[in-house]
Protein backbone atom coordinates (compact mmCIF):
# COMPACT_ATOMS: atom_id res chain seq x y z
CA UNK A 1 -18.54 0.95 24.56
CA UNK A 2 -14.50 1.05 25.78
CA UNK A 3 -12.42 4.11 24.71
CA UNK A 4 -8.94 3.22 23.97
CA UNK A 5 -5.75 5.53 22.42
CA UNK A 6 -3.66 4.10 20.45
CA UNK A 7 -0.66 5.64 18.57
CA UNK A 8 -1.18 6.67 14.53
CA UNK A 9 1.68 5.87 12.25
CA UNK A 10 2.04 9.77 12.22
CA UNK A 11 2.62 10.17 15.85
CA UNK A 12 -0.65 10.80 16.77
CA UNK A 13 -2.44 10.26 20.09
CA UNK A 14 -5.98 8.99 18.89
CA UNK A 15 -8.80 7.97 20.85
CA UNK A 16 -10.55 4.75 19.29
CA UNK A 17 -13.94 3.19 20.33
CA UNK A 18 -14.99 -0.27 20.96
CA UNK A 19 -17.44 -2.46 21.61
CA UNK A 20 -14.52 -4.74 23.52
CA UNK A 21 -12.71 -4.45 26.57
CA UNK A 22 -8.88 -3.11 25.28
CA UNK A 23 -7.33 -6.51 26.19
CA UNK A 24 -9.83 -8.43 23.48
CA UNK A 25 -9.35 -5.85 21.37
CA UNK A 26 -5.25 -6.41 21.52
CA UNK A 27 -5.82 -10.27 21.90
CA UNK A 28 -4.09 -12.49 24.66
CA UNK A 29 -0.52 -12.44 24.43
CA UNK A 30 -0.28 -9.79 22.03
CA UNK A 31 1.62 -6.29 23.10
CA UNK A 32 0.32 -2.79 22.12
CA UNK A 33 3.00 -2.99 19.33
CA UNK A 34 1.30 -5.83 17.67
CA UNK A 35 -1.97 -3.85 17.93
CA UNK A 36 0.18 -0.81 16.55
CA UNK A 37 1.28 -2.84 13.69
CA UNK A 38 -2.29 -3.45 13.08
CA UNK A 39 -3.18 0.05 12.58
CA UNK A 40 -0.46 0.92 10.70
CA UNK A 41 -1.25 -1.63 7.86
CA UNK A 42 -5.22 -0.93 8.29
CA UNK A 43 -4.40 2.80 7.11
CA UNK A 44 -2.14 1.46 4.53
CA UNK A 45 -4.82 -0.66 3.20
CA UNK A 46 -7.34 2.35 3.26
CA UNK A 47 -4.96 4.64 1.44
CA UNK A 48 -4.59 2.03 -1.56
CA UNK A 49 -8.27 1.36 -1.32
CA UNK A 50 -8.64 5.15 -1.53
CA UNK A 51 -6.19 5.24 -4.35
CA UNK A 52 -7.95 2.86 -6.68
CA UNK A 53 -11.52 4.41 -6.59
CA UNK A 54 -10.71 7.67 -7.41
């Protein structure tokens, strides 16, 4: 299990876990930005998820 941190669209610092080494996880030529990106639209994704079911 790795332990990466990776920014939060809020600013935040937060520690993620993986099964994969951080630079699988990001994918070859892909920058932490890309990854960032990523994040950003996973949360976005879980919000409107969120927003339908209730």
């Amino acid at each position: 299990m790795f332990a990466f941190r990776h920014w939060e669209s809020t600013g935040d610092i937060v520690e993620r876990h993986s099964r994969e080494p951080i630079a699988r996880v990001y994918g070859r030529g892909r920058t932490a930005a890309d990854a960032q990106q990523d994040v950003i639209l996973e949360a976005e994704r879980r919000l409107l998820r969120r927003g339908r079911s209730e």
